[in-house]
Protein backbone atom coordinates (compact mmCIF):
# COMPACT_ATOMS: atom_id res chain seq x y z
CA UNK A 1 0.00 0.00 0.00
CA UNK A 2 1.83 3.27 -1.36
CA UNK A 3 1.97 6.14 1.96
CA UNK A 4 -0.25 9.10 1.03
CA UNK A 5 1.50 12.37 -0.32
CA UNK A 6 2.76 15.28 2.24
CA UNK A 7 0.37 17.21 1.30
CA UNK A 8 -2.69 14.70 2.11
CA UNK A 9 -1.51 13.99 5.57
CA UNK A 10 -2.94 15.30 8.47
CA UNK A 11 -1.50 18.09 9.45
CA UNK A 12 0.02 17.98 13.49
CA UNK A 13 1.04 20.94 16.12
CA UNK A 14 2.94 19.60 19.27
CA UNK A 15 2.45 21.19 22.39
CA UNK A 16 5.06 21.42 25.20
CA UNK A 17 3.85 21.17 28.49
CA UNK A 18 4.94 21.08 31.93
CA UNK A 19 2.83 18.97 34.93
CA UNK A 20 2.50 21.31 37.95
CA UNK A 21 1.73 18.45 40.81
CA UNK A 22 1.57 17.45 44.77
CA UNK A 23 3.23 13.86 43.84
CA UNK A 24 5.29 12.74 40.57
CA UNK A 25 3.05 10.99 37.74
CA UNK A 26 3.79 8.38 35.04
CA UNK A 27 3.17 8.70 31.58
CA UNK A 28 0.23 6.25 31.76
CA UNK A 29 -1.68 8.48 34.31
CA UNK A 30 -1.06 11.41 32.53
CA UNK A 31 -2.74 10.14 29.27
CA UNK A 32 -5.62 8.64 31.29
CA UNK A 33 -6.70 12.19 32.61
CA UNK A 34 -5.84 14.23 29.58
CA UNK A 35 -7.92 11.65 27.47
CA UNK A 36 -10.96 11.77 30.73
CA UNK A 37 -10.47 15.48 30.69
CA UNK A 38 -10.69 16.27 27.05
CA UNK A 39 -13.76 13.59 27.10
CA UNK A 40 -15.48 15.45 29.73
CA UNK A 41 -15.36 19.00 28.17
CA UNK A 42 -15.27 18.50 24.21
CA UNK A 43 -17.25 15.14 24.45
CA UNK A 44 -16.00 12.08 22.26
CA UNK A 45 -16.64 13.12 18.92
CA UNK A 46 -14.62 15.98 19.22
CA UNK A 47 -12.11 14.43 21.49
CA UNK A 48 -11.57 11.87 18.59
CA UNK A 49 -11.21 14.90 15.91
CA UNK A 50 -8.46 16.73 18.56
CA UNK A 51 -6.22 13.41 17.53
CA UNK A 52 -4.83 13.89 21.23
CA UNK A 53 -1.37 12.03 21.62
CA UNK A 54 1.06 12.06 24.62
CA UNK A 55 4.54 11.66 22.77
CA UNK A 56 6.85 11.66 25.55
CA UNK A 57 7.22 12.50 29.31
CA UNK A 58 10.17 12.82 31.35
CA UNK A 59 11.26 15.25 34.83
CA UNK A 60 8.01 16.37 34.80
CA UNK A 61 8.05 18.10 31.13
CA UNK A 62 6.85 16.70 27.51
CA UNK A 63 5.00 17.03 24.54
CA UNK A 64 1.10 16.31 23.29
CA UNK A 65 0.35 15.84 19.52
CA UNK A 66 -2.81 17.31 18.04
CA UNK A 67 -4.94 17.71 15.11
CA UNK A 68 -3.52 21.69 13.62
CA UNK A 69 -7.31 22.08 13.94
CA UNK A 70 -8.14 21.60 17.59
CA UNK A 71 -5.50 23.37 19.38
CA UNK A 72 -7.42 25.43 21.09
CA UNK A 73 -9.87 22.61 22.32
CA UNK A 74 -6.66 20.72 23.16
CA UNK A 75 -5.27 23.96 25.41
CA UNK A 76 -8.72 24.00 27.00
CA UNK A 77 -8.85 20.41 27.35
CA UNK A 78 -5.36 20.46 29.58
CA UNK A 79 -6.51 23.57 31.50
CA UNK A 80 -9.88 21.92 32.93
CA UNK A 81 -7.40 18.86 34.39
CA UNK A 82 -7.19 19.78 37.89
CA UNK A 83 -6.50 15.93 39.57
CA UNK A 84 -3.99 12.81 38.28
CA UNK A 85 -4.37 9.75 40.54
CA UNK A 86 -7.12 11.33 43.24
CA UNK A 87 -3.61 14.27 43.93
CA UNK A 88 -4.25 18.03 42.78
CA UNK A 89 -2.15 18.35 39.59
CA UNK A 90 -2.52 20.69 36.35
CA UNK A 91 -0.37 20.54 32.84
CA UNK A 92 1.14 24.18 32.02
CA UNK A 93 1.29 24.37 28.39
CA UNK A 94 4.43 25.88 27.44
CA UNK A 95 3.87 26.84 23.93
CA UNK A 96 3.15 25.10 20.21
CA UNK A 97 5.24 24.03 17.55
CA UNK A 98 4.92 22.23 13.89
CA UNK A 99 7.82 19.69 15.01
CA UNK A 100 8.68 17.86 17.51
CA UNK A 101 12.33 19.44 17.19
CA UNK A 102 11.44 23.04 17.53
CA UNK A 103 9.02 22.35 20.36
CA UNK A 104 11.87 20.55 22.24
CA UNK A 105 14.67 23.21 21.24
CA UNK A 106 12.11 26.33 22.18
CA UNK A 107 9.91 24.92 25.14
CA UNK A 108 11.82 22.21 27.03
CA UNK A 109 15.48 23.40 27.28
CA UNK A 110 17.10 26.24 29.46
CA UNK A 111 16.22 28.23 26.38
CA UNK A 112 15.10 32.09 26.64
CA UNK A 113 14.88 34.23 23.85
CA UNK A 114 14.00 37.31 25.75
CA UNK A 115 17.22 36.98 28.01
CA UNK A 116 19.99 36.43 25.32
CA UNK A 117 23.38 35.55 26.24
CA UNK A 118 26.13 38.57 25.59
CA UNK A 119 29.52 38.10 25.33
CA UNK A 120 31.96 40.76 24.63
CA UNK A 121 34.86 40.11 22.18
CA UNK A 122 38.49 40.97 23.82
CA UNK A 123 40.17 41.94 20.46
CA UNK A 124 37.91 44.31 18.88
CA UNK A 125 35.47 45.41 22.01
CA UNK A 126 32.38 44.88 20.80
CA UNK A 127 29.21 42.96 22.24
CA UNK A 128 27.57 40.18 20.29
CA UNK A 129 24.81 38.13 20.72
CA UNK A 130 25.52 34.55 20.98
CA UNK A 131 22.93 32.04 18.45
CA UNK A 132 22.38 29.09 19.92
């Protein structure tokens, strides 16, 4: 069976996220309650269209994959989750991205844009901005 063209795919937007919680969780509990939460609040025909994924989650940070359509029902869906495993909890979305690269490089590393690093040059005495 030939794979369908680029263009035909669905198209996907990864959201970083941080849990905010009295006790660690595990990946498995974490996409039990996003999947109950989104359930609750969208209801399951439009849970199903948000294509909600949990990719990865490690030290309390990782990433969600959705439809490029439902990110905003996706954001709301994480904001209503106030409980994983009975314990008060709540995921922090840290931004979106259209890879999984450039939502890892620009949400989940020691990464600021707004507080670049400046070094100053000893031979000619000028300040530069270092790119990362």
């Amino acid at each position: 069976m030939k794979r369908l063209l680029p263009s035909l795919r669905a198209k996907k937007r990864y959201l970083a996220f941080e849990l905010i919680s009295e006790e660690p969780a595990g990946r498995n509990d974490i996409v039990k309650e996003v999947i109950s939460s989104a359930s609750s609040l969208l209801g399951d025909v439009t849970t199903s269209d948000c294509d909600i994924k949990v990719l990865g989650f490690e030290d309390g940070k990782g990433i969600i994959q959705c439809s490029h359509t439902r990110v905003k029902e996706t954001r709301a869906a994480l904001a209503v989750l106030t409980r994983i495993n009975g314990k008060r909890a709540t995921l922090h979305v840290l931004g979106a991205s259209g890879t999984v690269k450039r939502a890892t490089e620009k949400f989940l590393q020691d990464y600021s844009p707004f507080e670049p690093e400046i070094q100053e040059r000893k031979d000619s005495g000028y300040a530069y901005r270092k790119v990362n």
